[in-house]
N, C-alpha and C. Protein backbone atom coordinates (compact mmCIF):
# COMPACT_ATOMS: atom_id res chain seq x y z
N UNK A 1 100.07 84.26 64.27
CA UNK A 1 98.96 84.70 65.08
C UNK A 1 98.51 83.55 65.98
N UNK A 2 98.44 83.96 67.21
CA UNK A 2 98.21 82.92 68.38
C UNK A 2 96.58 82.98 68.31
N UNK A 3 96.44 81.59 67.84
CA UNK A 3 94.35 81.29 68.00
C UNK A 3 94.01 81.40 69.46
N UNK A 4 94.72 81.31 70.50
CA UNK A 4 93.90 81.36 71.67
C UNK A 4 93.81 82.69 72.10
N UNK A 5 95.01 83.75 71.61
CA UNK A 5 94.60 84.98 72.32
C UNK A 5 93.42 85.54 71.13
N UNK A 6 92.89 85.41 69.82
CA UNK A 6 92.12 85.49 68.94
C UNK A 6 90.85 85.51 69.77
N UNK A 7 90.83 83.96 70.23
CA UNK A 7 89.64 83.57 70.86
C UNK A 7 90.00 83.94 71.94
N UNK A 8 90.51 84.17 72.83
CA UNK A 8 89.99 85.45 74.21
C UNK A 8 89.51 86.60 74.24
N UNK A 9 90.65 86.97 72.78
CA UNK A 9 89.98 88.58 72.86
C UNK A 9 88.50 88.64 72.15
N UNK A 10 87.92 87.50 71.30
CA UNK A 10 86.90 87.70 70.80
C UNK A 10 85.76 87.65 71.78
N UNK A 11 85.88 86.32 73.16
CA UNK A 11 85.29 86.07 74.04
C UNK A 11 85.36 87.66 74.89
N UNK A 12 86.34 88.00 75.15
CA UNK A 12 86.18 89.30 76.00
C UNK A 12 85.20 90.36 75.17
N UNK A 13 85.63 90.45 73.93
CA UNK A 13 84.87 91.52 73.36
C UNK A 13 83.09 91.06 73.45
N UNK A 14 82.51 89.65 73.21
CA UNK A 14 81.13 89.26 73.25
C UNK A 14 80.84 89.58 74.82
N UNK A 15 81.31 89.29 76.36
CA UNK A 15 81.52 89.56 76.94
C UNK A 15 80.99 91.37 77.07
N UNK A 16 81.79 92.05 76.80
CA UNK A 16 81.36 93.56 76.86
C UNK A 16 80.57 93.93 76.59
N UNK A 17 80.06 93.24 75.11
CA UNK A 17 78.85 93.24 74.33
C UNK A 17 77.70 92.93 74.76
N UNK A 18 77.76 92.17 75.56
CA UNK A 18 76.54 91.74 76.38
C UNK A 18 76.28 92.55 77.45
N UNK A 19 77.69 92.56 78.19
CA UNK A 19 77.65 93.95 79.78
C UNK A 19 77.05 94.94 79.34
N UNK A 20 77.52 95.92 77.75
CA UNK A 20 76.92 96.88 77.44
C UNK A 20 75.43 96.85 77.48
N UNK A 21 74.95 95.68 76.74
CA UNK A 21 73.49 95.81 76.58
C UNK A 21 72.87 95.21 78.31
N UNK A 22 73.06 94.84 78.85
CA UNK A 22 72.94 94.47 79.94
C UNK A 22 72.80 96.34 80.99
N UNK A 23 73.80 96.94 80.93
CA UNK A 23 73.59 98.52 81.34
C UNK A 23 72.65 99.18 80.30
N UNK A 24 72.30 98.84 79.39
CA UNK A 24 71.22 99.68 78.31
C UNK A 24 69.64 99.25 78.85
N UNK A 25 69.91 98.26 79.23
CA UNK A 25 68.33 97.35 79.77
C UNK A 25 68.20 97.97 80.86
N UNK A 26 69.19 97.94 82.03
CA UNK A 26 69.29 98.14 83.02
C UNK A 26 68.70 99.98 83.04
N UNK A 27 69.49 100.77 82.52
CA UNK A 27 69.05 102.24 82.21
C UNK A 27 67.39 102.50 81.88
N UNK A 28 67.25 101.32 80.92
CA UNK A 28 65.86 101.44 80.59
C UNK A 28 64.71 100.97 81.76
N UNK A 29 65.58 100.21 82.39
CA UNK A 29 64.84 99.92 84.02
C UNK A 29 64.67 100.67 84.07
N UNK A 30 65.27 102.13 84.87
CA UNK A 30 65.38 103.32 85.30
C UNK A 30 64.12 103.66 85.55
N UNK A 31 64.10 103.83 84.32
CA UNK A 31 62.67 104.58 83.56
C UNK A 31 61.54 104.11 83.34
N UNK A 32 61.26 102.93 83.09
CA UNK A 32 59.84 101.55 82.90
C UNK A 32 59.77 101.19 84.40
N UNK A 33 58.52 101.07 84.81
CA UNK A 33 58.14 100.27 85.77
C UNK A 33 58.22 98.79 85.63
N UNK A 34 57.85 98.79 84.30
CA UNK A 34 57.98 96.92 84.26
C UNK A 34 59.05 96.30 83.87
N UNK A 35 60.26 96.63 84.25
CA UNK A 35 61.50 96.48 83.75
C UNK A 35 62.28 96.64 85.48
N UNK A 36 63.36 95.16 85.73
CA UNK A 36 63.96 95.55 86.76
C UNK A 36 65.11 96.20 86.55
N UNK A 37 65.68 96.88 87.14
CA UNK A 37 67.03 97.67 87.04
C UNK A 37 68.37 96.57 87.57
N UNK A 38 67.96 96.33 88.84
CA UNK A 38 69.41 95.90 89.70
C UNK A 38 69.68 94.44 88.94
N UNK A 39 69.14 93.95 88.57
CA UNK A 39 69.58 92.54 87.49
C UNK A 39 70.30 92.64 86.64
N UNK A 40 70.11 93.56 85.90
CA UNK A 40 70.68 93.70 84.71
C UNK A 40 72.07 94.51 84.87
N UNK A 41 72.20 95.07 86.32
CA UNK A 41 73.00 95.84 86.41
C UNK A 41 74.19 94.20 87.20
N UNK A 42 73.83 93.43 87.80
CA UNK A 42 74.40 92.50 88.24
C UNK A 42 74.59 91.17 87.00
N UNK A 43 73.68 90.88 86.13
CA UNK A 43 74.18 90.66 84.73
C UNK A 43 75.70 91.48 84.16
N UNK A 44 75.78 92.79 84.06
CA UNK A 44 76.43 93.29 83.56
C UNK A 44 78.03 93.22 83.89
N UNK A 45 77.51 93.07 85.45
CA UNK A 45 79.28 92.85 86.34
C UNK A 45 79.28 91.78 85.92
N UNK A 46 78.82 90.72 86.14
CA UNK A 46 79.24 89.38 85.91
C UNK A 46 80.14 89.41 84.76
N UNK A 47 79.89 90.29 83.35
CA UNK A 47 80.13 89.98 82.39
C UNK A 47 81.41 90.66 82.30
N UNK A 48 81.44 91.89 82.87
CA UNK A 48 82.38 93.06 82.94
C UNK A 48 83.67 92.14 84.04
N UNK A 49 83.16 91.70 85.36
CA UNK A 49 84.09 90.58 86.15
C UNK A 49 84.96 89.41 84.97
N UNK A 50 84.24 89.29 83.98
CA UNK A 50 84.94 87.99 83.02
C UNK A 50 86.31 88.62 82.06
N UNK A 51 85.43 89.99 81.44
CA UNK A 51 85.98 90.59 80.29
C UNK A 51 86.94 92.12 80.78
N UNK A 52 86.78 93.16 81.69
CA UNK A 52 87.17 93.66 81.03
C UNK A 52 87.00 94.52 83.09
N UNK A 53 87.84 94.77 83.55
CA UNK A 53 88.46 95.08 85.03
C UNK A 53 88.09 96.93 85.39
N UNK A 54 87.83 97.35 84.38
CA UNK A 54 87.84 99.24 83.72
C UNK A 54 86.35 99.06 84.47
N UNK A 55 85.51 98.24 83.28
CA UNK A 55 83.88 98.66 83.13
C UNK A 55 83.75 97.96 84.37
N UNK A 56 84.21 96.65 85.31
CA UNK A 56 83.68 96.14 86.23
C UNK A 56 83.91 97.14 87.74
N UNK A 57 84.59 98.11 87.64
CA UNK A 57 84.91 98.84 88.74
C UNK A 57 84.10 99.77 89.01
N UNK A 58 83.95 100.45 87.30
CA UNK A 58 82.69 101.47 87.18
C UNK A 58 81.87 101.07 87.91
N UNK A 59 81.24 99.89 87.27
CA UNK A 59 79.90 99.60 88.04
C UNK A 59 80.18 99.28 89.33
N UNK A 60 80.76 98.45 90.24
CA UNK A 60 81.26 98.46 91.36
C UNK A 60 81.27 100.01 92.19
N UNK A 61 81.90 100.56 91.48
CA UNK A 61 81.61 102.23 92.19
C UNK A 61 80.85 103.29 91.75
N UNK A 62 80.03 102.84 91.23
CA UNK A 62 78.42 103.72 90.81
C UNK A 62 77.47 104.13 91.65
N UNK A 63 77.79 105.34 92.41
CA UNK A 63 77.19 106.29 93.09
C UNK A 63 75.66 105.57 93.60
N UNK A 64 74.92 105.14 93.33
CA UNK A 64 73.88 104.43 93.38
C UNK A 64 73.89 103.12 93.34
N UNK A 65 74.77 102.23 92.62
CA UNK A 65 74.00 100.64 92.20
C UNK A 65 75.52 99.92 92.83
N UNK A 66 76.74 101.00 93.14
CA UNK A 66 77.84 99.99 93.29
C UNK A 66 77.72 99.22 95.13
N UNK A 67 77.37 100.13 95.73
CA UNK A 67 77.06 98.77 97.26
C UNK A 67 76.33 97.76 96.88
N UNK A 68 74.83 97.78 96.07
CA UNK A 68 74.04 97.05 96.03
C UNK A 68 74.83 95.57 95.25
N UNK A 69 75.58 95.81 93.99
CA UNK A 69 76.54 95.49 93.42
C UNK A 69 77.67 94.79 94.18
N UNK A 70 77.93 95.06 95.24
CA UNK A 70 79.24 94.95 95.94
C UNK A 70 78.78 93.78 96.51
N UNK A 71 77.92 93.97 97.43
CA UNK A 71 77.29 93.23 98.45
C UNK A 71 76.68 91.81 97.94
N UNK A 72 76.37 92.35 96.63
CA UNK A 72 75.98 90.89 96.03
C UNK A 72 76.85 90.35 95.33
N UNK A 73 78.59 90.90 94.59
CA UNK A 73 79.32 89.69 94.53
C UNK A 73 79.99 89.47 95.82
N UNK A 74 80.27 89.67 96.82
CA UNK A 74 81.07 89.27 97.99
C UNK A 74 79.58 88.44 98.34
N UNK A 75 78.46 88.43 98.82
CA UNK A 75 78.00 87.50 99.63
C UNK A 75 76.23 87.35 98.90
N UNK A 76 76.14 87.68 97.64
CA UNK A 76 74.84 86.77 97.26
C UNK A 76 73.56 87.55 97.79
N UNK A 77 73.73 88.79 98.74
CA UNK A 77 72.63 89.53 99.31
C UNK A 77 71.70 90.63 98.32
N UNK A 78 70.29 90.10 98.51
CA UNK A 78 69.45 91.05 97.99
C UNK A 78 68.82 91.78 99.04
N UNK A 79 69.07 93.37 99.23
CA UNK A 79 68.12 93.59 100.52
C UNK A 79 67.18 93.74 100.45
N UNK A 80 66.39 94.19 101.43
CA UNK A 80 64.89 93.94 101.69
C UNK A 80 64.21 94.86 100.61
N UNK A 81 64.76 95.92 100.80
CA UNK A 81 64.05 97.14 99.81
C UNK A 81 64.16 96.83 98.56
N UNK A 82 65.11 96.18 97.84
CA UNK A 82 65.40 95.66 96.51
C UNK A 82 64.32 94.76 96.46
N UNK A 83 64.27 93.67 97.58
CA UNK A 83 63.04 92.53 97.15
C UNK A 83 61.81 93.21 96.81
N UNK A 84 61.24 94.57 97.83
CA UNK A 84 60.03 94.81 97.42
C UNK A 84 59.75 95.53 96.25
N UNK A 85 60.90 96.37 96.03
CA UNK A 85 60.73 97.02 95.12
C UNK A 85 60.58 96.56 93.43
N UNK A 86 61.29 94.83 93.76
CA UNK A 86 61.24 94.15 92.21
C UNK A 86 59.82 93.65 92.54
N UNK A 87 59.34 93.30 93.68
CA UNK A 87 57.85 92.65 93.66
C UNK A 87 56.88 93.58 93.25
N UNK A 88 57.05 94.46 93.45
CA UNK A 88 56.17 95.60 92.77
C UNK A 88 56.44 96.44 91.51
N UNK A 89 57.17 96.40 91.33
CA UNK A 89 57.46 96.67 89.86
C UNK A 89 56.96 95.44 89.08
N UNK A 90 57.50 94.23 89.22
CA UNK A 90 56.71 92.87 88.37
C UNK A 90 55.04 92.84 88.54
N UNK A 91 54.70 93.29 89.64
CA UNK A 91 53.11 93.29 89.81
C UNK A 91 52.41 94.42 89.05
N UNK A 92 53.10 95.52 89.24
CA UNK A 92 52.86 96.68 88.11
C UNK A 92 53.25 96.51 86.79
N UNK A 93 54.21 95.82 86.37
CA UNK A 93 54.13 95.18 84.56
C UNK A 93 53.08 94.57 84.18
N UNK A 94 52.91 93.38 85.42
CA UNK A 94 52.26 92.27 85.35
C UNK A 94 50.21 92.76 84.97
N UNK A 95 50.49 94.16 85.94
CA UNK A 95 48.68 94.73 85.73
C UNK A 95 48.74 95.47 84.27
N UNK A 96 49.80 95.69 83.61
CA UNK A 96 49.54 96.46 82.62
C UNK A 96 50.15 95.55 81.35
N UNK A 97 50.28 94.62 81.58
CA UNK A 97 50.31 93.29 80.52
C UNK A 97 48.88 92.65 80.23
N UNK A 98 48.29 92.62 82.11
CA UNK A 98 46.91 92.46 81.81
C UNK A 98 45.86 93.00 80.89
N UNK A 99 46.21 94.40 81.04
CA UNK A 99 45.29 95.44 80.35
C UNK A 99 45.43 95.62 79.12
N UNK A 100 46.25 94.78 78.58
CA UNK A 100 46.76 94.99 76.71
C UNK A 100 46.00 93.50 76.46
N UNK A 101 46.10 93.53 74.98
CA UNK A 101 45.34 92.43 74.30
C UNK A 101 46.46 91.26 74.25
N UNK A 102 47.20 91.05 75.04
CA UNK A 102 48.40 90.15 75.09
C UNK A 102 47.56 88.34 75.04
N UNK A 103 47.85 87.50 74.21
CA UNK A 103 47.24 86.25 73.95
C UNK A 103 47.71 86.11 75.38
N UNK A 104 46.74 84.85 76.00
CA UNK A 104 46.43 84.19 77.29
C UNK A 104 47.79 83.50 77.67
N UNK A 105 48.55 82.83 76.40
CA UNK A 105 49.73 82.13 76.97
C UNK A 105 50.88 82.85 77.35
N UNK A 106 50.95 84.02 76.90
CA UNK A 106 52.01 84.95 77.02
C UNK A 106 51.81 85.35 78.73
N UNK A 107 50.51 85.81 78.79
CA UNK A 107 50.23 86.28 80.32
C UNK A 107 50.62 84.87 81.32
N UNK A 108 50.14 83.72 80.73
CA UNK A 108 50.49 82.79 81.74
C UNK A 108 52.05 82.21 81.98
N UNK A 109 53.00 82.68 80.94
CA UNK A 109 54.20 82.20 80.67
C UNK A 109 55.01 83.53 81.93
N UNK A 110 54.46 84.47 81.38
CA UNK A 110 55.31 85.73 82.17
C UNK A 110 54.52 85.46 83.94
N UNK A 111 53.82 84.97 84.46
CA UNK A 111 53.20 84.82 85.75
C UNK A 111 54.22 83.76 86.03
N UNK A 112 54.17 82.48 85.51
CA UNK A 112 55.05 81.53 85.85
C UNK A 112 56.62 81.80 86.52
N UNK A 113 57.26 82.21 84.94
CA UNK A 113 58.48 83.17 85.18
C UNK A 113 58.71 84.29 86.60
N UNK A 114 57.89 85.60 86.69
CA UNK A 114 57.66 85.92 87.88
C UNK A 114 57.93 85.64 88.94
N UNK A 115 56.54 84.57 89.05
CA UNK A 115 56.49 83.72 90.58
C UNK A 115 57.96 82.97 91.14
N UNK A 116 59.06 82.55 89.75
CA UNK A 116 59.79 82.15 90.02
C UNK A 116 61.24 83.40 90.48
N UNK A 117 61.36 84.11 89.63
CA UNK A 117 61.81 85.20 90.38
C UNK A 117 62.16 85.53 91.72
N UNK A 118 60.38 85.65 91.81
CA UNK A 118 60.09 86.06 92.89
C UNK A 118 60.33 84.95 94.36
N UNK A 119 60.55 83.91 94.00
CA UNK A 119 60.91 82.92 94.60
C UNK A 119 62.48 83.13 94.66
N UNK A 120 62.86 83.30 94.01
CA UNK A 120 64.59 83.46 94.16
C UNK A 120 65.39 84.21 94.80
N UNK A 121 64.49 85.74 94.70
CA UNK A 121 64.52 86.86 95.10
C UNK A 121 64.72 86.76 96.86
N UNK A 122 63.24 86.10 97.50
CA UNK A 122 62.77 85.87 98.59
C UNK A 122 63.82 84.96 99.25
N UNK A 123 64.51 84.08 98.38
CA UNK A 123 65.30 82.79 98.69
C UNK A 123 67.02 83.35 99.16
N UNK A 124 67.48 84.82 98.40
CA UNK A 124 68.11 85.07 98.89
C UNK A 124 68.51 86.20 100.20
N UNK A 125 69.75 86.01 100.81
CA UNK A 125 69.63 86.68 102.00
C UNK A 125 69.68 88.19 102.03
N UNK A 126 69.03 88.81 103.10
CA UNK A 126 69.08 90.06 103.11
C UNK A 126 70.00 91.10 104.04
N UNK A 127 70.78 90.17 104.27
CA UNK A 127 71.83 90.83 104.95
C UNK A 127 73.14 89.82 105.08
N UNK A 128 73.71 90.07 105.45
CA UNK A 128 75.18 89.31 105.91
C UNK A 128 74.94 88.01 106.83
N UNK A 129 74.05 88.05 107.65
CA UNK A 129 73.91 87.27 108.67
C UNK A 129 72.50 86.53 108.69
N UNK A 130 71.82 87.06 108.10
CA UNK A 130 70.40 86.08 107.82
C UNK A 130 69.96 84.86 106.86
N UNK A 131 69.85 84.34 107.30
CA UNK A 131 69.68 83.18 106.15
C UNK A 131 68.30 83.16 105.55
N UNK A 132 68.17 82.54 104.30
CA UNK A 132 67.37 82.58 103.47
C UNK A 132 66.00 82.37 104.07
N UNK A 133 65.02 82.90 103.51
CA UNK A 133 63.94 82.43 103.83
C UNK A 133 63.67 80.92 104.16
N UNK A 134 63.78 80.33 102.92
CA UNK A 134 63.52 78.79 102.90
C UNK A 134 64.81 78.51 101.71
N UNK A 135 65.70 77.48 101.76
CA UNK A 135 66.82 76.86 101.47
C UNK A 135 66.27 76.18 100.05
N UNK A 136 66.90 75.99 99.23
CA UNK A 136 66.53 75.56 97.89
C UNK A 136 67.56 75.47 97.39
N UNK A 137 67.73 74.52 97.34
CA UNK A 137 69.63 73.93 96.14
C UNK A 137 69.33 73.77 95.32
N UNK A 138 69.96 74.96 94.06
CA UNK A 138 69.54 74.95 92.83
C UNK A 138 70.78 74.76 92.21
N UNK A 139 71.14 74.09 90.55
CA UNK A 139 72.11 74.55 90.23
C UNK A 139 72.72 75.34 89.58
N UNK A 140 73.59 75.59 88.75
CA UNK A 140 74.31 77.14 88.25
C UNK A 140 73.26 76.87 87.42
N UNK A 141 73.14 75.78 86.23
CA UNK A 141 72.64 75.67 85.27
C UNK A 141 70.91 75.74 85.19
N UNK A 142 70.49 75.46 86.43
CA UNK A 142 68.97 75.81 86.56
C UNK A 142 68.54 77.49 87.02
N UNK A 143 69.74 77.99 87.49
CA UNK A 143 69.35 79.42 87.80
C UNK A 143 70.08 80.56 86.31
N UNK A 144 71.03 79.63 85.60
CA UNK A 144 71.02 80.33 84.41
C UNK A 144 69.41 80.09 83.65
N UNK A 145 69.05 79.10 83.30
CA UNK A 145 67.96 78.98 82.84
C UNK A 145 66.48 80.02 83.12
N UNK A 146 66.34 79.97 84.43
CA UNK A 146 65.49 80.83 85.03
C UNK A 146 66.11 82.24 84.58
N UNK A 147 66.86 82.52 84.82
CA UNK A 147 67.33 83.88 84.59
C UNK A 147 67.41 83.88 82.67
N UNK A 148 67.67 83.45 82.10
CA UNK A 148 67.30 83.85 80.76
C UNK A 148 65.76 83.85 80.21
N UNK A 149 65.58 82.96 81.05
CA UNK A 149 63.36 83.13 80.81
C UNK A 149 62.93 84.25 81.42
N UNK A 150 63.80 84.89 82.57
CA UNK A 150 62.95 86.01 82.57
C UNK A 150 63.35 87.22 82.00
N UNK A 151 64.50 87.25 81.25
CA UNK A 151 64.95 88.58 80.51
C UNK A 151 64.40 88.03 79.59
N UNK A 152 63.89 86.89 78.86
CA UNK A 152 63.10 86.63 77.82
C UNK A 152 61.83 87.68 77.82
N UNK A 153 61.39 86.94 78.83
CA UNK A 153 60.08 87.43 79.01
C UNK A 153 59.99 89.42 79.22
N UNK A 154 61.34 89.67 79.41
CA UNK A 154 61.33 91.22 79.97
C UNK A 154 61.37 91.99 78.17
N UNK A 155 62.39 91.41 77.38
CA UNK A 155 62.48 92.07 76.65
C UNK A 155 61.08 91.42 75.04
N UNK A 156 60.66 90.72 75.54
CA UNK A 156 59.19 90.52 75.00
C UNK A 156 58.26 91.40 75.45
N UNK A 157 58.42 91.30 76.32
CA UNK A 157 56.79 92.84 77.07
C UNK A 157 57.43 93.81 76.69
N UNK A 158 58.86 94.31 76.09
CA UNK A 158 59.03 95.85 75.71
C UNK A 158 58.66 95.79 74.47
N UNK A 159 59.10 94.72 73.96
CA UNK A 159 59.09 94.96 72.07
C UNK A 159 57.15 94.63 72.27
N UNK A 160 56.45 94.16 73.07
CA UNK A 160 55.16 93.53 72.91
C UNK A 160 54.39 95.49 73.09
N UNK A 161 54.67 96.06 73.99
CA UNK A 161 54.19 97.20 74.75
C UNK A 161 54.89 98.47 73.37
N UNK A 162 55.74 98.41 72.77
CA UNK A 162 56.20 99.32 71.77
C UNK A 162 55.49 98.97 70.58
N UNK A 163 55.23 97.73 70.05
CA UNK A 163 54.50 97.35 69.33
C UNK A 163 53.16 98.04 69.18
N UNK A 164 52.52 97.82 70.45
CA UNK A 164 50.78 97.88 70.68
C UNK A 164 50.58 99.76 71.16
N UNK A 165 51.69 100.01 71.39
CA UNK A 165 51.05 101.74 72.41
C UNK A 165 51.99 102.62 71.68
């Protein structure tokens, strides 16, 4: 038994495992206002792009999410309507996080997170030919970071909001 195809296929299978739950979050976007959809759905390719060529096409050609999808692995673009629509959906979590008995640090941890988002969001381009708002060289490893604080923070306000209502 060859250990490296062991460990590929195990890596591919964690890989899927994650894409899957990554489209389960994403679905549950759908439906929650305070939950983004197109992240999780671009989480999911990423993972599906590593592991597994079937599930990455799906999503690639998904009647709804595969241009949005497309456009952002060929060139990094969030469009305009996507930006507003995550700014308002986070502002609408964000008022009904307020309105629960959520301790003070939690509210100030998820604002932080947000704002940064929302900074990232804004930072990327909205079309093919426009450049960013304002330029910010970040690296892989600081925008992985950001991006796991805020699915932190996403799947804390569900289990926090299922908990309390």
């Amino acid at each position: 038994m060859n250990v490296r195809a062991v460990l590929t296929a195990s890596k591919n299978s964690c890989y899927q495992a994650v894409g899957l739950l990554m489209v389960a979050l994403g679905i549950i976007g759908i439906a929650l206002p305070v939950m983004p959809t197109t992240i999780f759905f671009i989480l999911a390719l990423a993972c599906f792009t590593r592991s597994s060529p079937k599930l990455s096409a799906w999503l690639l050609n998904h009647p709804r999410y595969g241009e949005s999808l497309r456009h952002w692995q060929e060139h990094k673009i969030v469009p305009t309507r996507a930006k507003f629509l995550a700014a308002f959906g986070m502002v609408l979590g964000y008022i009904f996080l307020l309105q629960s008995a959520a301790p003070v640090w939690i509210m100030y941890l998820v604002a932080v997170i947000e704002v940064g988002v929302l900074g990232y969001l804004i930072n990327r381009p909205s079309t093919t030919n426009t450049p960013p708002f304002i330029r910010v060289n970040m690296s892989s490893q600081v925008r992985l970071t950001l991006l796991t604080c805020f699915l932190c923070t996403q799947v804390a306000i569900i289990f926090y909001l299922a908990i309390h209502f």
